[in-house]
Protein backbone atom coordinates (compact mmCIF):
# COMPACT_ATOMS: atom_id res chain seq x y z
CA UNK A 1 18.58 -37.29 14.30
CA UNK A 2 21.17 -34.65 12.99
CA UNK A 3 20.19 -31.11 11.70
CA UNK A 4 20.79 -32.20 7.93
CA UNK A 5 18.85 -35.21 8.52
CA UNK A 6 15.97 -33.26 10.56
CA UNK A 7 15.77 -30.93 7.34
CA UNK A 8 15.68 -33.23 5.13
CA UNK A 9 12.80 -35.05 6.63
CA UNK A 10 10.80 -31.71 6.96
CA UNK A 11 11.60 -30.86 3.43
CA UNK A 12 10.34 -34.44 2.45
CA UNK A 13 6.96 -33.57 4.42
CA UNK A 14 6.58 -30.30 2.64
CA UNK A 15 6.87 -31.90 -0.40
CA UNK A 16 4.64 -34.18 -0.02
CA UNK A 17 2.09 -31.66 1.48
CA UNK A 18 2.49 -29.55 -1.41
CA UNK A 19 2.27 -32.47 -4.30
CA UNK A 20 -0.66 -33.64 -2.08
CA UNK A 21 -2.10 -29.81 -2.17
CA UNK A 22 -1.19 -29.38 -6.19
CA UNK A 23 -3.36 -32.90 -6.31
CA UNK A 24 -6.30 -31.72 -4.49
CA UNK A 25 -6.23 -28.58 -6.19
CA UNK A 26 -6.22 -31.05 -9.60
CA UNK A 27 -9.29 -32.91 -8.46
CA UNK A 28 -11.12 -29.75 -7.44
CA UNK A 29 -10.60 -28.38 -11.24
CA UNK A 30 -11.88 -31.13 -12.78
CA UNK A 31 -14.95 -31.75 -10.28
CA UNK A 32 -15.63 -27.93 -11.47
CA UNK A 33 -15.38 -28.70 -14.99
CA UNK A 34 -18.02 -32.07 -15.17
CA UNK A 35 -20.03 -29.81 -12.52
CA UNK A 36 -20.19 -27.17 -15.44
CA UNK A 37 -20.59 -30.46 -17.71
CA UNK A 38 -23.43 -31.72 -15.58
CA UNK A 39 -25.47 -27.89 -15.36
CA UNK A 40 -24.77 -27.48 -19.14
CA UNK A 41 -26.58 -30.74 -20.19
CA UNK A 42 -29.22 -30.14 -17.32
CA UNK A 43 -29.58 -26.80 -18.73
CA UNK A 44 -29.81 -28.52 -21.98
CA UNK A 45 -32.59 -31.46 -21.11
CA UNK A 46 -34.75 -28.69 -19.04
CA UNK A 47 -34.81 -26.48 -22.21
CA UNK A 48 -35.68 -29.41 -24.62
CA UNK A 49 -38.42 -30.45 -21.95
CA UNK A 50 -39.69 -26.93 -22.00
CA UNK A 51 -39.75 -26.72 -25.91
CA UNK A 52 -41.62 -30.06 -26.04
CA UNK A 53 -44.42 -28.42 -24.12
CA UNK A 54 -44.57 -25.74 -26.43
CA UNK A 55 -45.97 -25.96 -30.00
CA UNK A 56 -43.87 -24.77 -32.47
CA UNK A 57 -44.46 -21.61 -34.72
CA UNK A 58 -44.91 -22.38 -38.31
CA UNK A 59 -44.34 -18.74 -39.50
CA UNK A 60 -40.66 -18.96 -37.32
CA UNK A 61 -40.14 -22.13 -38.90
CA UNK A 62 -41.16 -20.95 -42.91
CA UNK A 63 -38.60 -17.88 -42.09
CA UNK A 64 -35.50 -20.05 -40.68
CA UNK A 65 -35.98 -22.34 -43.61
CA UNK A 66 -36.15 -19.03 -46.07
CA UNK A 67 -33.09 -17.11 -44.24
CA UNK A 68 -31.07 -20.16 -45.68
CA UNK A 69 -28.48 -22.42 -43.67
CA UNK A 70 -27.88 -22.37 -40.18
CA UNK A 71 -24.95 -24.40 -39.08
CA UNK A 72 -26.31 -25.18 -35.63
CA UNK A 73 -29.50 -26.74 -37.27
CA UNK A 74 -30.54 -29.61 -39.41
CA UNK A 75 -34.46 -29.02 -40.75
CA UNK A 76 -36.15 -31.93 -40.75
CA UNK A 77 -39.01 -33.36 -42.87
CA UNK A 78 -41.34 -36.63 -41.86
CA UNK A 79 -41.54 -38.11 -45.10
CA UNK A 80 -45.52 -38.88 -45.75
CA UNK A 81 -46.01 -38.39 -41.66
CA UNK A 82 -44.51 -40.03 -39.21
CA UNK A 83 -45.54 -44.30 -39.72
CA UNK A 84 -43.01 -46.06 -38.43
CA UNK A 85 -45.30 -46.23 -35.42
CA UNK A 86 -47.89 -49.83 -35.85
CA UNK A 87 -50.96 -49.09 -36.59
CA UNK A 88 -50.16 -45.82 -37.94
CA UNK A 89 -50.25 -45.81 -42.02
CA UNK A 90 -48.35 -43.04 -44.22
CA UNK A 91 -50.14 -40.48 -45.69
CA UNK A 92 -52.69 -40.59 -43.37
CA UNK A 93 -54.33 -38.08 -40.74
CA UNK A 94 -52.91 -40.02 -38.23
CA UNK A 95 -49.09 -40.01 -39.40
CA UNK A 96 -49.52 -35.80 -39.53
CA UNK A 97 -50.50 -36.02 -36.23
CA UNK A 98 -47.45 -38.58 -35.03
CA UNK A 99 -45.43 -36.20 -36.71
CA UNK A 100 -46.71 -33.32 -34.80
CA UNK A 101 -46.29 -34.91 -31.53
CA UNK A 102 -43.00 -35.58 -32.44
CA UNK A 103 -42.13 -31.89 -32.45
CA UNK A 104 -41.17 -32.48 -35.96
CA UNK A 105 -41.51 -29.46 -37.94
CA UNK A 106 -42.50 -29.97 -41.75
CA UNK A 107 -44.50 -32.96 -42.61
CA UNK A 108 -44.15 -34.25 -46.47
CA UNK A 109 -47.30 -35.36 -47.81
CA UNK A 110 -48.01 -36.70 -51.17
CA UNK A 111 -50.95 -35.39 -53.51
CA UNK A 112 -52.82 -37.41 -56.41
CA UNK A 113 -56.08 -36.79 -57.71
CA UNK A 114 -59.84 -38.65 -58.09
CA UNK A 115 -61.36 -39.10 -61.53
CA UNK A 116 -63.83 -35.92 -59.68
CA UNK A 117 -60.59 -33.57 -59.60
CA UNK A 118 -60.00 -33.47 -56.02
CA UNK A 119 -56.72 -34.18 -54.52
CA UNK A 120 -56.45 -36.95 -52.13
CA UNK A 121 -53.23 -38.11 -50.09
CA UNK A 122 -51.43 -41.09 -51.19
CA UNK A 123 -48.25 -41.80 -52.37
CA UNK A 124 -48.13 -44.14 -55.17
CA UNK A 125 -50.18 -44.01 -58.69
CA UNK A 126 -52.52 -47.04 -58.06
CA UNK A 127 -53.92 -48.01 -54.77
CA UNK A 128 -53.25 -51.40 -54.24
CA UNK A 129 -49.64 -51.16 -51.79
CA UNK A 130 -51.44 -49.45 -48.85
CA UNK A 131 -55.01 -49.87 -48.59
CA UNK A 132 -57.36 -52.72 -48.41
CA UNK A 133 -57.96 -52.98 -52.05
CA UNK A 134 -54.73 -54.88 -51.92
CA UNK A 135 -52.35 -55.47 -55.14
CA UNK A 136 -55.00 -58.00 -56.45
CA UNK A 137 -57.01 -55.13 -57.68
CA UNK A 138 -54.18 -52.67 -58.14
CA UNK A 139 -56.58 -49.81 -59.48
CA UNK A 140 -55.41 -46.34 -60.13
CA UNK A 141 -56.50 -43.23 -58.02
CA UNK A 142 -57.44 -41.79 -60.73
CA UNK A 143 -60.06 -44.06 -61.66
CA UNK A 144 -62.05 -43.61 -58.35
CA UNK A 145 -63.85 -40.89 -57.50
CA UNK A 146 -63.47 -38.81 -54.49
CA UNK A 147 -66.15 -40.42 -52.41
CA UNK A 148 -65.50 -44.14 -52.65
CA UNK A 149 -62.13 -43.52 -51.77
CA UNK A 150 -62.47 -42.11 -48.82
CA UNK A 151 -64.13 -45.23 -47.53
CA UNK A 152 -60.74 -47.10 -48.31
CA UNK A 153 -59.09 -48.52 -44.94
CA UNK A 154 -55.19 -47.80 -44.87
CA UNK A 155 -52.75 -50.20 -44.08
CA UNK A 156 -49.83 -49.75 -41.71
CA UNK A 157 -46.30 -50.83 -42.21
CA UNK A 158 -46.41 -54.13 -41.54
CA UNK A 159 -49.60 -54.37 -44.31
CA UNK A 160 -52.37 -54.54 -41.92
CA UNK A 161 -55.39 -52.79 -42.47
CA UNK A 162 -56.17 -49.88 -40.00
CA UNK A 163 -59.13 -48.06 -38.99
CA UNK A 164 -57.31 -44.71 -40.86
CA UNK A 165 -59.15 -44.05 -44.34
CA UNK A 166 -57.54 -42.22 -47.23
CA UNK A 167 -57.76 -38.72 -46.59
CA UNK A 168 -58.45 -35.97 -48.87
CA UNK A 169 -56.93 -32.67 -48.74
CA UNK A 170 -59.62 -30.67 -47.50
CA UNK A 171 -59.84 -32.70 -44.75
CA UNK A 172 -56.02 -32.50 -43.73
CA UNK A 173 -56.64 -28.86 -43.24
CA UNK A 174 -59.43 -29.13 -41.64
CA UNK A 175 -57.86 -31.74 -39.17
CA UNK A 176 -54.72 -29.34 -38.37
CA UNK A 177 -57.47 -26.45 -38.00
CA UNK A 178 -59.67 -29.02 -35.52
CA UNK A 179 -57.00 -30.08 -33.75
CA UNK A 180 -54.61 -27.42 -33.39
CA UNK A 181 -51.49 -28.67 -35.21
CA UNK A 182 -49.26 -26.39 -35.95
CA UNK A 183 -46.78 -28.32 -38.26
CA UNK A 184 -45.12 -27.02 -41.72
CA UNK A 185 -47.31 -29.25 -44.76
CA UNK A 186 -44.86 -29.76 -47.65
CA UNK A 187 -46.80 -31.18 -50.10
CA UNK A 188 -45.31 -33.34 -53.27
CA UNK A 189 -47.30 -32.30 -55.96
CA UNK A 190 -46.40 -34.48 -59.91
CA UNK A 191 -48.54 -31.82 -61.82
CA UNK A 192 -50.36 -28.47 -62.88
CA UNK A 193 -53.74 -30.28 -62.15
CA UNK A 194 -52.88 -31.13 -58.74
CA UNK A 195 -51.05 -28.10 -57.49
CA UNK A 196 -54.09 -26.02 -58.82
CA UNK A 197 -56.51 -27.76 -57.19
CA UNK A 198 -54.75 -27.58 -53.64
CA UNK A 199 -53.96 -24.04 -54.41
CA UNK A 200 -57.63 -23.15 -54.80
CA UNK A 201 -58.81 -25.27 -51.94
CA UNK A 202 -56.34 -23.35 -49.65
CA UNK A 203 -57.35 -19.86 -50.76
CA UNK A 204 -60.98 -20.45 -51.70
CA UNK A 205 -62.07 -19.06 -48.09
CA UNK A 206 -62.33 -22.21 -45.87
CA UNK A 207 -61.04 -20.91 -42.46
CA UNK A 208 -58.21 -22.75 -42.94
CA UNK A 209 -56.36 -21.97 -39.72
CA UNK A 210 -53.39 -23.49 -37.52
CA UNK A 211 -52.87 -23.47 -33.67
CA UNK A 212 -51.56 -20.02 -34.15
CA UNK A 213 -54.63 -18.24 -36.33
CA UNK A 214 -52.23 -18.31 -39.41
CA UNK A 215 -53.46 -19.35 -42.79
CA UNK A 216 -52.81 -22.33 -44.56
CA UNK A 217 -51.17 -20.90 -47.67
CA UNK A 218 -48.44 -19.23 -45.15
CA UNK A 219 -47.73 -23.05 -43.40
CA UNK A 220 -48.11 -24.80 -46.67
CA UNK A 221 -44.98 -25.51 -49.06
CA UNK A 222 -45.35 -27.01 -52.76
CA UNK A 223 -42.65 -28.38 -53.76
CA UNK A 224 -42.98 -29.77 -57.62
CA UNK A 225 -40.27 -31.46 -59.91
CA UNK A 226 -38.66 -27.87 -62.06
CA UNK A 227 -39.70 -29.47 -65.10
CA UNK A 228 -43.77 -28.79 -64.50
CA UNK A 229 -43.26 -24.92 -65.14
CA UNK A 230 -41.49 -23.38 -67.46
CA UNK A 231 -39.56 -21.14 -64.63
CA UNK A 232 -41.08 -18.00 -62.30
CA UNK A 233 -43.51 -16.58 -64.97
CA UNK A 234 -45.51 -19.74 -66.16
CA UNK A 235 -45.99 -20.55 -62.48
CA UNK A 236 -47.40 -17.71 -61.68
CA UNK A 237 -49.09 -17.58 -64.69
CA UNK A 238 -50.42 -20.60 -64.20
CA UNK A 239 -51.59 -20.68 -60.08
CA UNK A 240 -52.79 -16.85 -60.32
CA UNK A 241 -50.29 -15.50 -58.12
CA UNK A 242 -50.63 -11.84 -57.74
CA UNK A 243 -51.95 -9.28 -54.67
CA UNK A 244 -51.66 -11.07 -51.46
CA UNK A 245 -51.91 -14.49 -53.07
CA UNK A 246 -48.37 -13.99 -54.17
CA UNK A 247 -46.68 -12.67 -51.05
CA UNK A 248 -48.64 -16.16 -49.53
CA UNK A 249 -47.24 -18.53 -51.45
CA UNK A 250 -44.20 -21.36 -50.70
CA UNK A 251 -42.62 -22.82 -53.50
CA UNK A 252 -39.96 -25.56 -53.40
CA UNK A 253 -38.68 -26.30 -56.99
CA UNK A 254 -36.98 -30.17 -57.37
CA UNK A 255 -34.35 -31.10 -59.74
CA UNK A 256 -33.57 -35.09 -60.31
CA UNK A 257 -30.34 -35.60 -62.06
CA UNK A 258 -32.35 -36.83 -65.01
CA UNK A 259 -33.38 -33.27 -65.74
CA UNK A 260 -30.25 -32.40 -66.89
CA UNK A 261 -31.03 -33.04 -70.69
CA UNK A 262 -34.44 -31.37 -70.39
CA UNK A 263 -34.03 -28.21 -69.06
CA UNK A 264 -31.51 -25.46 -68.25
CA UNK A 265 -31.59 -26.26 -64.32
CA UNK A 266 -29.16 -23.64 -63.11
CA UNK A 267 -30.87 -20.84 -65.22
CA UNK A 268 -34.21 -22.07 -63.72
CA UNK A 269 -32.81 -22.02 -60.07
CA UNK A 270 -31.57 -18.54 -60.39
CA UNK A 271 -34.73 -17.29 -61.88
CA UNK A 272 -36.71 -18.61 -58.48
CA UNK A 273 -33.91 -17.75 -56.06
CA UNK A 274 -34.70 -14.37 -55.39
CA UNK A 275 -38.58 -14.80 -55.88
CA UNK A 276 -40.91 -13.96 -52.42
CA UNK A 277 -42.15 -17.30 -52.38
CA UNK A 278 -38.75 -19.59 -52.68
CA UNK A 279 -38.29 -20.97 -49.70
CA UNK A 280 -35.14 -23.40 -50.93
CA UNK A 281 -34.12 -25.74 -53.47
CA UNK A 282 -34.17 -29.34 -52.98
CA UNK A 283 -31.35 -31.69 -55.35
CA UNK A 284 -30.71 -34.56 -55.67
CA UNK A 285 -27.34 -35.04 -55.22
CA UNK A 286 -26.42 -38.30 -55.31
CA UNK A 287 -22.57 -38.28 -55.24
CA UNK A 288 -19.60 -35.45 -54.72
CA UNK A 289 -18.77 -33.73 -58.16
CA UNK A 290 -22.03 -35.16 -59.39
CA UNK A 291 -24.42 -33.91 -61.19
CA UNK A 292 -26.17 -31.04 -59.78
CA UNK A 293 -22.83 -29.82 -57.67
CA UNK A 294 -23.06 -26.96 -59.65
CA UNK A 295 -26.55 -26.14 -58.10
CA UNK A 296 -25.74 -27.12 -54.69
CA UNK A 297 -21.91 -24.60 -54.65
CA UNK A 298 -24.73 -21.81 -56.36
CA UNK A 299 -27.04 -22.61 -53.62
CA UNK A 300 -24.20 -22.51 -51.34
CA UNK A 301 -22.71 -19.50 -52.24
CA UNK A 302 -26.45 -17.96 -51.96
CA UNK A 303 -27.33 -19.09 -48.59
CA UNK A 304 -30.14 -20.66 -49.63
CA UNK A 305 -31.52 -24.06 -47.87
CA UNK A 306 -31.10 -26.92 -49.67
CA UNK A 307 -33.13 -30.21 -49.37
CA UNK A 308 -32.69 -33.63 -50.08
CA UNK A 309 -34.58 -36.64 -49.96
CA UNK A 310 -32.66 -39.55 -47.42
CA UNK A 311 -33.33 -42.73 -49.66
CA UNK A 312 -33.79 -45.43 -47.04
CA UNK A 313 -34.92 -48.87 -48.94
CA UNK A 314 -38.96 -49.09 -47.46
CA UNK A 315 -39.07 -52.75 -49.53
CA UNK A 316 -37.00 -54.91 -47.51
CA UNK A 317 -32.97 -55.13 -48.31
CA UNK A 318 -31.76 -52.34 -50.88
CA UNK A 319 -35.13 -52.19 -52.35
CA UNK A 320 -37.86 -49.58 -52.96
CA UNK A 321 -41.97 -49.46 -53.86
CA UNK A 322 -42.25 -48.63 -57.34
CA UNK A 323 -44.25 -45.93 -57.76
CA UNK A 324 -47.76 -48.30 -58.87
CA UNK A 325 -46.79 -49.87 -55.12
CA UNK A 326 -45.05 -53.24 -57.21
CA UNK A 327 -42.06 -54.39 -55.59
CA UNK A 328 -38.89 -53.24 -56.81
CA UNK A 329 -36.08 -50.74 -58.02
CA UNK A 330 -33.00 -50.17 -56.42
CA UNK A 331 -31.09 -46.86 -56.62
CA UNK A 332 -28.92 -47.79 -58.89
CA UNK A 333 -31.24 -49.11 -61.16
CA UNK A 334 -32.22 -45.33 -61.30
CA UNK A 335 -28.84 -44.15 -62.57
CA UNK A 336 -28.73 -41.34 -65.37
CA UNK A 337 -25.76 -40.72 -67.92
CA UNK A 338 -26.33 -36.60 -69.20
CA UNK A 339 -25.39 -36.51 -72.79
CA UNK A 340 -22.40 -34.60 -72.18
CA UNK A 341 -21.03 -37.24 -70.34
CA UNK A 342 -21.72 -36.77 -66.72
CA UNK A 343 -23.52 -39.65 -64.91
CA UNK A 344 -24.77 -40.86 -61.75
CA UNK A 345 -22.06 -43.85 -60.61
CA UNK A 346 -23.09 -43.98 -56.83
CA UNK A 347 -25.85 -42.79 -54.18
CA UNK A 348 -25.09 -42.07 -50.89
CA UNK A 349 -28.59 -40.15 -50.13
CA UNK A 350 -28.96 -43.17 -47.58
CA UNK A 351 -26.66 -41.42 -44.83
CA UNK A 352 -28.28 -38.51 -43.48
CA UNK A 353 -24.61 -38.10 -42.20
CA UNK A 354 -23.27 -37.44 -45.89
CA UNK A 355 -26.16 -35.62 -46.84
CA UNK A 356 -25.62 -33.21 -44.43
CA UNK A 357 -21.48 -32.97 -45.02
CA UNK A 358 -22.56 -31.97 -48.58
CA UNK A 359 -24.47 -29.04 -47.42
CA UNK A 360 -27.95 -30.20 -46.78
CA UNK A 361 -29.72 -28.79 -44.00
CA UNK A 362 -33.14 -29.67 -44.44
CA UNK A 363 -33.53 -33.71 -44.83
CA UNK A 364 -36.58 -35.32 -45.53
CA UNK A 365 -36.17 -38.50 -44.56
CA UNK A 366 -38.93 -41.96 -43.08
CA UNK A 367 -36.85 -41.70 -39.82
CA UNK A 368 -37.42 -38.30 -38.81
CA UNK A 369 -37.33 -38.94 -34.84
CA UNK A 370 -33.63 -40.55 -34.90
CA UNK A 371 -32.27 -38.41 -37.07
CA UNK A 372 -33.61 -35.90 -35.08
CA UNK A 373 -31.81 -37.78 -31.96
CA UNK A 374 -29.07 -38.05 -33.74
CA UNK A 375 -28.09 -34.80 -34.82
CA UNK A 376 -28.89 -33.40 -31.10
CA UNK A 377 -25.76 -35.36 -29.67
CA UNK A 378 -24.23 -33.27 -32.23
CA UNK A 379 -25.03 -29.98 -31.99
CA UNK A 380 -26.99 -29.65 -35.43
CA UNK A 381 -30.64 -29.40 -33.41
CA UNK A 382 -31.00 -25.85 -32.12
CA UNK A 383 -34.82 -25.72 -32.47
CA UNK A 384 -35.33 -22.94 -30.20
CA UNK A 385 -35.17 -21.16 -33.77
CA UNK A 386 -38.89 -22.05 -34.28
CA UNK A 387 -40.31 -20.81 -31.16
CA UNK A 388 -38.74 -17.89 -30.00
């Protein structure tokens, strides 16, 4: 072997070592980088673990809600409990405690009242849908008084009858003060009656109490359509809020797109914006540049929370309960033309995903746990917010 041959064959070698050394060095980087991967989503799993263990603080979660948006977080509401267990029927003391479990942090619940003026949980007008009465006898709740239907068995899902009777109100709060729940109650109250009722119940002195001590009128939201009160004034008015009963209260108003024609909706918003008790707004919006996008780009623009309602059919295909528990409406069947012109023409509330792209950030929705699951793969579940 000549010189120029001998250096060329050691220059070969060193090239080699080196492109072997630059490839090593490659490897090492990106062993680093899915070890930093790895520690990050261990990190992440151990601290979700830990919060599981924990119960969650219902004051922190009543402030994050009122602070307005956070772009890391997605609120979450089990829409009448959590049911989509069997066995487990909606609206019952069983679904708030599913939900609770769940680490799921408001919990809507529906209010209608007994011939005896007491407000009881269910859902639809007549009684037929979910409990054993079945839709042969289809009576109304309001025909019953208080005690005989309490002895009603529930029905789960899948229509079979449960060992989970209808529940009054007093005896959700006494169930969450029992059992030490700590959970946010939103409850979906039609009218004056009703939300008086429950307001008196809650401050009438009943040692209503969550896991943390606090009362029930500081974990409990009402949330009533805007056209029940006449804005800030007639609510107040009307519920007796003044002293400490007003710093207490949580109010969520709700505007349909049908309201349009019935009441000044953006005057009423900004009139409860600002107000102790407004916690957010919830809208139905239905469809960008809809009606009510002049709410939501207010709300927006205020940091305020806004919620919507995630319309998943709970009748089998595109189909919804009616609300006397008959079978069926669809959403479009629900459409409203304003009479200036501006109508519903689509409905995407059935994508959490689109709800959420619009500017909702608190979703009540019948699949709270994958939605849940769902937005933590994305980075939209930073719950740590209600415990620490």
């Amino acid at each position: 072997m000549n010189t120029m041959q001998f250096a060329g064959a050691y220059c070969g070698k060193k090239n080699i070592a080196l492109k072997s050394k630059k490839k090593l060095k490659r490897t090492f980087i990106i062993i680093m980088k899915n070890i930093k991967k790895l520690s990050l989503l261990l990190l992440l799993i151990c601290a979700s673990n830990l919060l599981q263990a924990q119960l969650l603080n219902t004051d922190k979660v009543i402030n994050t809600l009122k602070s307005g948006r956070k772009t890391d977080l997605v609120a979450v509401c089990a829409h009448r409990g959590y049911w989509r267990e069997n066995g487990v029927p909606e609206n019952s003391l069983l679904a708030i405690q599913r939900a609770a479990d769940k680490k799921i942090e408001t919990v809507e619940i529906d209010i209608k009242m007994s011939n005896d003026n007491q407000p009881v949980l269910m859902h639809d007008w007549n009684l037929g849908r979910t409990t054993e009465l079945g839709m042969g006898r289809n009576d109304l709740v309001s025909s019953w008084p208080n005690g005989a239907l309490q002895t009603l068995r529930l029905k789960d899902k899948n229509g079979n009858l449960t060992n989970e009777h209808l529940p009054t109100f007093r005896q959700v709060l006494s169930y969450i003060r029992d059992h030490n729940i700590a959970i946010v109650l939103v409850l979906d109250i039609k009218d004056r009656n009703a939300a008086w009722a429950c307001w008196n119940i809650m401050t009438e002195g009943g040692g209503w109490k969550n896991h943390w001590g606090s009362p029930a009128a500081k974990w409990t939201v009402f949330k009533l359509n805007a056209t029940v009160y006449n804005g800030p004034a007639d609510l107040e008015k009307s519920l007796g809020l003044s002293g400490s009963r007003y710093n207490d209260f949580r109010f969520v108003p709700v505007y349909t797109t049908n309201m349009v024609d019935k009441i000044d909706c953006m005057a009423q918003y900004k009139s409860y914006r600002n107000k102790p008790y407004f916690i957010g707004v919830e809208v139905d919006i239905k469809q960008q540049n809809g009606i009510h996008q002049d709410i939501m780009d207010q709300a927006w623009n205020d940091g305020k929370t806004v919620c919507c309602f995630n319309a998943i059919p709970d009748a089998g295909g595109n189909n919804f309960n009616k609300a006397d528990g008959t079978c069926c409406y669809t959403l479009q069947s629900l459409f409203f033309k304003s009479k200036s012109g501006k109508a519903d023409t689509e409905d995407n509330r059935g994508s959490w995903q689109w709800l959420t792209s619009m500017g909702v950030h608190w979703i009540t929705t019948d699949e709270p746990v994958n939605l849940i699951n769902d937005w933590l793969d994305k980075g939209f579940r930073n719950a740590a917010k209600y415990y620490y």
